[in-house]
PDB file of N, CA and C in Angstrom:
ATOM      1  N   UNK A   1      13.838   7.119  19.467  1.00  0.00           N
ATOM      2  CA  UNK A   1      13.264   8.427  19.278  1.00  0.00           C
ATOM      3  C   UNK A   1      11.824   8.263  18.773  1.00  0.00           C
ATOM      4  N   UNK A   2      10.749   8.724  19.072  1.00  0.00           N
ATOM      5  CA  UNK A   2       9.396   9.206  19.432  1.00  0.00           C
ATOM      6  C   UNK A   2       9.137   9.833  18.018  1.00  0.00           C
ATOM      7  N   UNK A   3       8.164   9.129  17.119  1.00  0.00           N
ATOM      8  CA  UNK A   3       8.259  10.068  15.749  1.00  0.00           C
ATOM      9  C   UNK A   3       6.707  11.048  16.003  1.00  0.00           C
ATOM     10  N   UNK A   4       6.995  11.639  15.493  1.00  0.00           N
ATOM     11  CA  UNK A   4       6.303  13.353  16.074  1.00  0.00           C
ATOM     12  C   UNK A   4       4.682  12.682  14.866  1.00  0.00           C
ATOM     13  N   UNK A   5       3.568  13.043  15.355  1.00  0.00           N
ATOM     14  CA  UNK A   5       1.905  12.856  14.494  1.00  0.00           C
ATOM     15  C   UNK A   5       2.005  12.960  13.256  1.00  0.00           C
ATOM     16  N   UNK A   6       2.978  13.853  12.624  1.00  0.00           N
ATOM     17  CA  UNK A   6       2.607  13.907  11.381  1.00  0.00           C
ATOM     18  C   UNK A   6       3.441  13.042  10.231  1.00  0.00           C
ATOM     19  N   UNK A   7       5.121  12.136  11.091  1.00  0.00           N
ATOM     20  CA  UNK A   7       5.365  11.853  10.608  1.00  0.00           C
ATOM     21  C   UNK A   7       5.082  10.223  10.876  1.00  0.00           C
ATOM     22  N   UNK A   8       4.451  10.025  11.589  1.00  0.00           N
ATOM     23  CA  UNK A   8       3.282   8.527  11.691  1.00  0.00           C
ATOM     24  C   UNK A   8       2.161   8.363  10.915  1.00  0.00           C
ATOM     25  N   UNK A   9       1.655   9.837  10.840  1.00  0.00           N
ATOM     26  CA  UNK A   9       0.695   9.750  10.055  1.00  0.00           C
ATOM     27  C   UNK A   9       1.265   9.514   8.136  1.00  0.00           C
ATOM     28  N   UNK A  10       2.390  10.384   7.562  1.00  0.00           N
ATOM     29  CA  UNK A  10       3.270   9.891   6.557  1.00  0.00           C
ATOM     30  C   UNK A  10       3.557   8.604   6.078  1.00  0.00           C
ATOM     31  N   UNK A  11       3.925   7.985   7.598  1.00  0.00           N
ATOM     32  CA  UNK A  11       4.538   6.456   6.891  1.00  0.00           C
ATOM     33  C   UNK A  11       3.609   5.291   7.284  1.00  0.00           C
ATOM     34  N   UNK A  12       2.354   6.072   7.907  1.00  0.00           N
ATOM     35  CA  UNK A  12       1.647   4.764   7.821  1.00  0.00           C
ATOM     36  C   UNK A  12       0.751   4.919   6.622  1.00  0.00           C
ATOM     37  N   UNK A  13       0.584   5.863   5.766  1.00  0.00           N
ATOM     38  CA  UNK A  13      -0.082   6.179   4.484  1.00  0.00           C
ATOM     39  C   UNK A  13       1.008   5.519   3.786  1.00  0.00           C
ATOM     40  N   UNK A  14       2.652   5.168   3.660  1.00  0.00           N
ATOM     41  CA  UNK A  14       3.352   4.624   2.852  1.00  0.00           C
ATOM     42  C   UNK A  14       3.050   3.158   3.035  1.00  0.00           C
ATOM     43  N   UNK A  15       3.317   2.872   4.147  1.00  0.00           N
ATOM     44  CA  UNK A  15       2.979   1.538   4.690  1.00  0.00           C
ATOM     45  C   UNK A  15       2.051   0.678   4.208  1.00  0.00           C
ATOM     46  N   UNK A  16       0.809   1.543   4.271  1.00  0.00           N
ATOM     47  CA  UNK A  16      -0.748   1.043   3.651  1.00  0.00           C
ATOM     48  C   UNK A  16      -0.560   1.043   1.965  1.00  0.00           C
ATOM     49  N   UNK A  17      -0.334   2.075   1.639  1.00  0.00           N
ATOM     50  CA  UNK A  17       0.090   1.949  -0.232  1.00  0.00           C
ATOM     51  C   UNK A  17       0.901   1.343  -0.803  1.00  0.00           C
ATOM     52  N   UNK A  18       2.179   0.938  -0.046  1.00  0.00           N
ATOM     53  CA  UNK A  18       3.180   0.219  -0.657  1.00  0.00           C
ATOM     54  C   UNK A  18       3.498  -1.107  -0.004  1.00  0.00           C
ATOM     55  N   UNK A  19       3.867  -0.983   0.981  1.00  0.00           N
ATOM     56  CA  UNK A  19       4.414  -2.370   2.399  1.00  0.00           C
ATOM     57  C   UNK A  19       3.300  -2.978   1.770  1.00  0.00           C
ATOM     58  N   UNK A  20       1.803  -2.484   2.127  1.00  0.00           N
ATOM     59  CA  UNK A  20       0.745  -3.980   2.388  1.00  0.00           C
ATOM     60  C   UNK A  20       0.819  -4.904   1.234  1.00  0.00           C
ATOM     61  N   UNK A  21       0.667  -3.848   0.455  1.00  0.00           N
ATOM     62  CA  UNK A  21       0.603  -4.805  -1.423  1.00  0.00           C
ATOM     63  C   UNK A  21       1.386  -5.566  -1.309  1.00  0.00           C
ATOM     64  N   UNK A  22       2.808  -5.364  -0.760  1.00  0.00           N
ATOM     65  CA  UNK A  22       3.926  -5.937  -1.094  1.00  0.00           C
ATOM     66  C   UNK A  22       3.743  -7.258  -0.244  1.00  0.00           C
ATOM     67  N   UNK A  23       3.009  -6.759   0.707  1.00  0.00           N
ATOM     68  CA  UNK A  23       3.304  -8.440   1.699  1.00  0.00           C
ATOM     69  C   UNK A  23       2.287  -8.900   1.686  1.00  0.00           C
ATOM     70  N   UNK A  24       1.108  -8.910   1.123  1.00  0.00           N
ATOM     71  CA  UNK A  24       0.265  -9.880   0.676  1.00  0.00           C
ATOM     72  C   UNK A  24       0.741 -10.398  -0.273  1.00  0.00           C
ATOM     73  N   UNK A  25       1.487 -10.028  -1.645  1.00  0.00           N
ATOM     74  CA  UNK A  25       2.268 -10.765  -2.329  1.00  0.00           C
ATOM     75  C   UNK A  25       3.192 -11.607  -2.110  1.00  0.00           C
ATOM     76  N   UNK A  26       3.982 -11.042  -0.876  1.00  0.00           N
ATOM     77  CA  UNK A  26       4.630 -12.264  -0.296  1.00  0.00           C
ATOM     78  C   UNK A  26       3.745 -13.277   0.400  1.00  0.00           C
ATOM     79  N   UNK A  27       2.735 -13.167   1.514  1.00  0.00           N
ATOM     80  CA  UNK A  27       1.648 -14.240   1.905  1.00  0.00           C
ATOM     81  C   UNK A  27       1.199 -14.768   0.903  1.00  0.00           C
ATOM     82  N   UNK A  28       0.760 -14.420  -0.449  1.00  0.00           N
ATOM     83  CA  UNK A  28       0.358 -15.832  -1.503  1.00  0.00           C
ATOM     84  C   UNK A  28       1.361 -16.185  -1.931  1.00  0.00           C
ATOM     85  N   UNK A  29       2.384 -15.900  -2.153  1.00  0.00           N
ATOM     86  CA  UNK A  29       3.907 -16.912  -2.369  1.00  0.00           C
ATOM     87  C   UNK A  29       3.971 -18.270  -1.556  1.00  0.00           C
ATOM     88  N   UNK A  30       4.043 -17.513  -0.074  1.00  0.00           N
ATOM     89  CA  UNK A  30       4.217 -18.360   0.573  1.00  0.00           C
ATOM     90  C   UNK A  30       3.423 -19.758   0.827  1.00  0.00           C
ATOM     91  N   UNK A  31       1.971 -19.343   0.748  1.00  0.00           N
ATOM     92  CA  UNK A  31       0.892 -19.956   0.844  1.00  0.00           C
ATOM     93  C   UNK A  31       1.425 -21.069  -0.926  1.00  0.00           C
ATOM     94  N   UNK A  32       1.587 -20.811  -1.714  1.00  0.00           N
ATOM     95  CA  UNK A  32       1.755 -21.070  -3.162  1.00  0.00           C
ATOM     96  C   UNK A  32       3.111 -22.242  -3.238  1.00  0.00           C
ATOM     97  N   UNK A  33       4.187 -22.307  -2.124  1.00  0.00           N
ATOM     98  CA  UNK A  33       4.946 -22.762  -1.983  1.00  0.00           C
ATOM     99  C   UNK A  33       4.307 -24.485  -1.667  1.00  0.00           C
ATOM    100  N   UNK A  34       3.641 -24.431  -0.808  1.00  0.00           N
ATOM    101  CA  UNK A  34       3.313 -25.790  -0.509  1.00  0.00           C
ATOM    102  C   UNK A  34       2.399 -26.444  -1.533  1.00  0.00           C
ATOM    103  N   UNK A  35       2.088 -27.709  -1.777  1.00  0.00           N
ATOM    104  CA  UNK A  35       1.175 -28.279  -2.718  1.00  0.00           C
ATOM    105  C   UNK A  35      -0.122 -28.409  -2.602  1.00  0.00           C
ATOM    106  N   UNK A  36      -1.205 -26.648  -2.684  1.00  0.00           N
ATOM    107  CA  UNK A  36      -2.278 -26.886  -2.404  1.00  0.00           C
ATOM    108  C   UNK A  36      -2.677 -27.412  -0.656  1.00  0.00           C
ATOM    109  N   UNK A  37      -2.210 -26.533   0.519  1.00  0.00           N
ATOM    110  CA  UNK A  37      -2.413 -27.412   1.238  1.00  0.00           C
ATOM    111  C   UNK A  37      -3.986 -27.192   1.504  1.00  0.00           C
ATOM    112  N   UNK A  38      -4.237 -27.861   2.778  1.00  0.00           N
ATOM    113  CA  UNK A  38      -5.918 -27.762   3.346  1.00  0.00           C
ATOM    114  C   UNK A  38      -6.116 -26.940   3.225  1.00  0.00           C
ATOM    115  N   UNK A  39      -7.682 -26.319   3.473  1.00  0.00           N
ATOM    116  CA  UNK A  39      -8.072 -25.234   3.112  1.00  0.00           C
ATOM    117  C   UNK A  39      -8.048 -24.509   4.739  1.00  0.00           C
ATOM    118  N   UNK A  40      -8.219 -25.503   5.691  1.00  0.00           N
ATOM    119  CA  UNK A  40      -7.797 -25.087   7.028  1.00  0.00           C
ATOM    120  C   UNK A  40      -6.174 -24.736   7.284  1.00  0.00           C
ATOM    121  N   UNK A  41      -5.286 -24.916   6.750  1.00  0.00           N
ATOM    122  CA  UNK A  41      -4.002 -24.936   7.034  1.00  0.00           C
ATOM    123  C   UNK A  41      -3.873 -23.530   6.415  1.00  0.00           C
ATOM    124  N   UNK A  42      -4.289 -23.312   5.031  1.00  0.00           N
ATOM    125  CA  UNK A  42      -4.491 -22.354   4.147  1.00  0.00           C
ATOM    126  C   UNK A  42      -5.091 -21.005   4.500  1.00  0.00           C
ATOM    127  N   UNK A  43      -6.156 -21.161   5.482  1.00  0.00           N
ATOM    128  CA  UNK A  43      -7.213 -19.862   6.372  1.00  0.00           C
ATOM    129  C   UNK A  43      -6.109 -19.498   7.424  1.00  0.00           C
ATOM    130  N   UNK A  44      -5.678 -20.547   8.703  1.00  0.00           N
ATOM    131  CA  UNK A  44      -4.600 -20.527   9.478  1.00  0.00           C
ATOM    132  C   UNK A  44      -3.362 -19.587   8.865  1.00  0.00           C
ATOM    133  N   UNK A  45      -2.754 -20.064   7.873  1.00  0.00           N
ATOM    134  CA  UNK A  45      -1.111 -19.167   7.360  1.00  0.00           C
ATOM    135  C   UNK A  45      -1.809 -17.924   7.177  1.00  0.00           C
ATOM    136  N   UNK A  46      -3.169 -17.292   6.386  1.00  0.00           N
ATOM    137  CA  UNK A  46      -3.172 -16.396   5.656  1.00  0.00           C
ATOM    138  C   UNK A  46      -3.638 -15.262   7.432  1.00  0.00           C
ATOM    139  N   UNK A  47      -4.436 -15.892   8.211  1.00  0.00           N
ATOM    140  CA  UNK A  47      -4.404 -14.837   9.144  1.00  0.00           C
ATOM    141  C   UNK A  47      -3.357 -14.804  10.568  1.00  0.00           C
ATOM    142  N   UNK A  48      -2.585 -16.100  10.500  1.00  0.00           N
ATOM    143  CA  UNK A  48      -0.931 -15.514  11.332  1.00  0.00           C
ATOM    144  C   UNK A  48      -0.465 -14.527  10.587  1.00  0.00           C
ATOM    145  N   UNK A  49      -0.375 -14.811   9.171  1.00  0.00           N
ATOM    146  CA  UNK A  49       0.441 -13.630   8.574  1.00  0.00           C
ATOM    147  C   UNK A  49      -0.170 -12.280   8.351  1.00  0.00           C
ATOM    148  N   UNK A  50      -1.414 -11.969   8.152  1.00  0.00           N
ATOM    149  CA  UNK A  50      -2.156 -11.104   8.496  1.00  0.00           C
ATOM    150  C   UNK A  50      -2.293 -10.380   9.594  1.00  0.00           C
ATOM    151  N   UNK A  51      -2.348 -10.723  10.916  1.00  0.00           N
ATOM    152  CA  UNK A  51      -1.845 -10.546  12.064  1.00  0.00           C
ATOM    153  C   UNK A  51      -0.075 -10.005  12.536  1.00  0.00           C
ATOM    154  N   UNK A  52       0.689 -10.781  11.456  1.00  0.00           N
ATOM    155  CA  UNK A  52       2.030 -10.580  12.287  1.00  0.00           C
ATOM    156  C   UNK A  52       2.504  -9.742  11.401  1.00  0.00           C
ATOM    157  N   UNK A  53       1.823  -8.928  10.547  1.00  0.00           N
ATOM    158  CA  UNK A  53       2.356  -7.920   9.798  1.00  0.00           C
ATOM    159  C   UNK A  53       2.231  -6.524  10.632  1.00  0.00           C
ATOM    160  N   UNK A  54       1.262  -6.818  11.264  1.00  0.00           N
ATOM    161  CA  UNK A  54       0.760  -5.689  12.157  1.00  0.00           C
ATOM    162  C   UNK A  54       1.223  -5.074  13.754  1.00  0.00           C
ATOM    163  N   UNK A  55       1.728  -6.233  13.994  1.00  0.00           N
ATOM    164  CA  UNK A  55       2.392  -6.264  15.419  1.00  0.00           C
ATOM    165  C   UNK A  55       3.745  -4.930  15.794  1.00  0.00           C
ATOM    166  N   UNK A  56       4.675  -5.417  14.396  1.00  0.00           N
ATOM    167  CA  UNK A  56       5.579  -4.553  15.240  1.00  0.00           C
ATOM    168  C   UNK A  56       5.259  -2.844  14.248  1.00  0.00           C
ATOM    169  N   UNK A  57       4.380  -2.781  13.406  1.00  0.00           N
ATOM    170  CA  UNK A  57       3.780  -1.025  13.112  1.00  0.00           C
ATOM    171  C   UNK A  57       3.042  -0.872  13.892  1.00  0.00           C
ATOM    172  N   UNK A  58       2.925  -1.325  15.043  1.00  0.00           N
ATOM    173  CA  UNK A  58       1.303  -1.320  15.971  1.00  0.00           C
ATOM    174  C   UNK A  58       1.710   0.637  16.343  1.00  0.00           C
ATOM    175  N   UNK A  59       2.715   0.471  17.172  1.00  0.00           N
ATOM    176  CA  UNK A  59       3.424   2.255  17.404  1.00  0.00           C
ATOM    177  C   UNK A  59       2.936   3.344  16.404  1.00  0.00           C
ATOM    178  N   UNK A  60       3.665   2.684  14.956  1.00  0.00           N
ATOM    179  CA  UNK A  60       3.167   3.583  13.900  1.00  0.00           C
ATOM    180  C   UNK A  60       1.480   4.198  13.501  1.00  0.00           C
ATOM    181  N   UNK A  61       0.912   3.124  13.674  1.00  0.00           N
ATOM    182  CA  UNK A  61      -0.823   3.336  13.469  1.00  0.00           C
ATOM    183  C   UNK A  61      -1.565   3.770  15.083  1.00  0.00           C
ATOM    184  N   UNK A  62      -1.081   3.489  15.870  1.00  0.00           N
ATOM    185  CA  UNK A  62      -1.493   3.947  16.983  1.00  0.00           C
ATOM    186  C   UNK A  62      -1.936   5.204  16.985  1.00  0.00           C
ATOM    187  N   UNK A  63      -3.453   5.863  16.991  1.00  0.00           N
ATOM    188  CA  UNK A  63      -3.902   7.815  17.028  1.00  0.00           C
ATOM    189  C   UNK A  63      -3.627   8.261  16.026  1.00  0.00           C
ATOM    190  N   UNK A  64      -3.491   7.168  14.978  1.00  0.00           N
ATOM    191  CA  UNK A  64      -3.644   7.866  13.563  1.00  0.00           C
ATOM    192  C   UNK A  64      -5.082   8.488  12.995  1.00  0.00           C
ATOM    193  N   UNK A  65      -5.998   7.791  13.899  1.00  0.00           N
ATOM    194  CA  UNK A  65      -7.623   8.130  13.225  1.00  0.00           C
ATOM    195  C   UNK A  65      -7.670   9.416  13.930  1.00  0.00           C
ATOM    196  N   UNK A  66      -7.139   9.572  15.207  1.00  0.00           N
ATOM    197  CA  UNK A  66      -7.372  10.613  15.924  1.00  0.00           C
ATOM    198  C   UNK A  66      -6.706  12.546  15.471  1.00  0.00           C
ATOM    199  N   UNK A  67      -7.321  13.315  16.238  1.00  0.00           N
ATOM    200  CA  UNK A  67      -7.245  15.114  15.620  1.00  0.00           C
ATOM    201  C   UNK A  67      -4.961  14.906  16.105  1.00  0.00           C
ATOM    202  N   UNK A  68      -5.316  15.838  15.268  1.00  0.00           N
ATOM    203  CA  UNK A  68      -3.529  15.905  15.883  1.00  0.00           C
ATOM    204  C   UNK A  68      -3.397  16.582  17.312  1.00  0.00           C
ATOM    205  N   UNK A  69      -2.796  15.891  18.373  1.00  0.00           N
ATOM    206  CA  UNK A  69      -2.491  15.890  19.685  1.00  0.00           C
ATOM    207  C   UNK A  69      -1.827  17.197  20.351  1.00  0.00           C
ATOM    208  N   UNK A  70      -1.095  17.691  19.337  1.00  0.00           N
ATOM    209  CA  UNK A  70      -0.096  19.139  19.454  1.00  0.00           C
ATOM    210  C   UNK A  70      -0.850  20.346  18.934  1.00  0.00           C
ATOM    211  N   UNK A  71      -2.157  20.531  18.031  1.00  0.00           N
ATOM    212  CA  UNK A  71      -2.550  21.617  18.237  1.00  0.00           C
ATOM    213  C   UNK A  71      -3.397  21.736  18.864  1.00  0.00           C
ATOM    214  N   UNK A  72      -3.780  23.382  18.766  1.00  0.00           N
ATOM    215  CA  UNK A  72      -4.574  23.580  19.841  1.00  0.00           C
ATOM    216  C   UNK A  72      -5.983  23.665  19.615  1.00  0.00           C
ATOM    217  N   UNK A  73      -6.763  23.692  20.003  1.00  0.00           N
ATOM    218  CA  UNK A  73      -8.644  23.557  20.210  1.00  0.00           C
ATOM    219  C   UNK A  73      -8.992  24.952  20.180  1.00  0.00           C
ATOM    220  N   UNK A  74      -9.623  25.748  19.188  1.00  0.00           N
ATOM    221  CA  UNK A  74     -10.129  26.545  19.774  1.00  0.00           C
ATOM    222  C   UNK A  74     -11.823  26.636  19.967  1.00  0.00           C
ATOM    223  N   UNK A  75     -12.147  25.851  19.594  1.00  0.00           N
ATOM    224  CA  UNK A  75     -13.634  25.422  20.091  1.00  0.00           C
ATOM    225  C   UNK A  75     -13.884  25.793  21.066  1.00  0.00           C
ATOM    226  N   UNK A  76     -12.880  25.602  22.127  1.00  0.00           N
ATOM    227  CA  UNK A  76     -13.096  25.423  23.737  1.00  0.00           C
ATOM    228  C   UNK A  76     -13.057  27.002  24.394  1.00  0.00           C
TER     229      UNK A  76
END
């Protein structure tokens, strides 16, 4: 089911305030787990995981910057 503009626009404002914090905290864990690695190995983990946080909300943020799609214009 197809979540309607305003409630994409809702949970990607939750998403951004709560989820992100939360999983950059998990990415320096993770990063924190190994012993100091390279600083190349270190740039590498931090933007796969940066990247693969984003992949499957891609739907959710999709025409979020954009006017809402369902009303109407009366400009025109």
């Amino acid at each position: 089911m197809a979540l309607s503009y305003k409630a994409r626009r809702r949970w990607s404002l939750v998403i951004l305030i709560l989820g992100l914090p939360a999983y950059i905290v998990a990415a320096v864990t993770v990063v924190n787990l190994f012993e100091r690695p390279h600083i190349l190995l270190e740039l590498a983990i931090y933007i796969g995981l940066g990247v693969l946080w984003a992949i499957p909300l891609k739907s959710i943020f999709k025409g979020i910057g954009q006017a809402d799609p369902n009303t109407k214009d009366d400009n025109t």
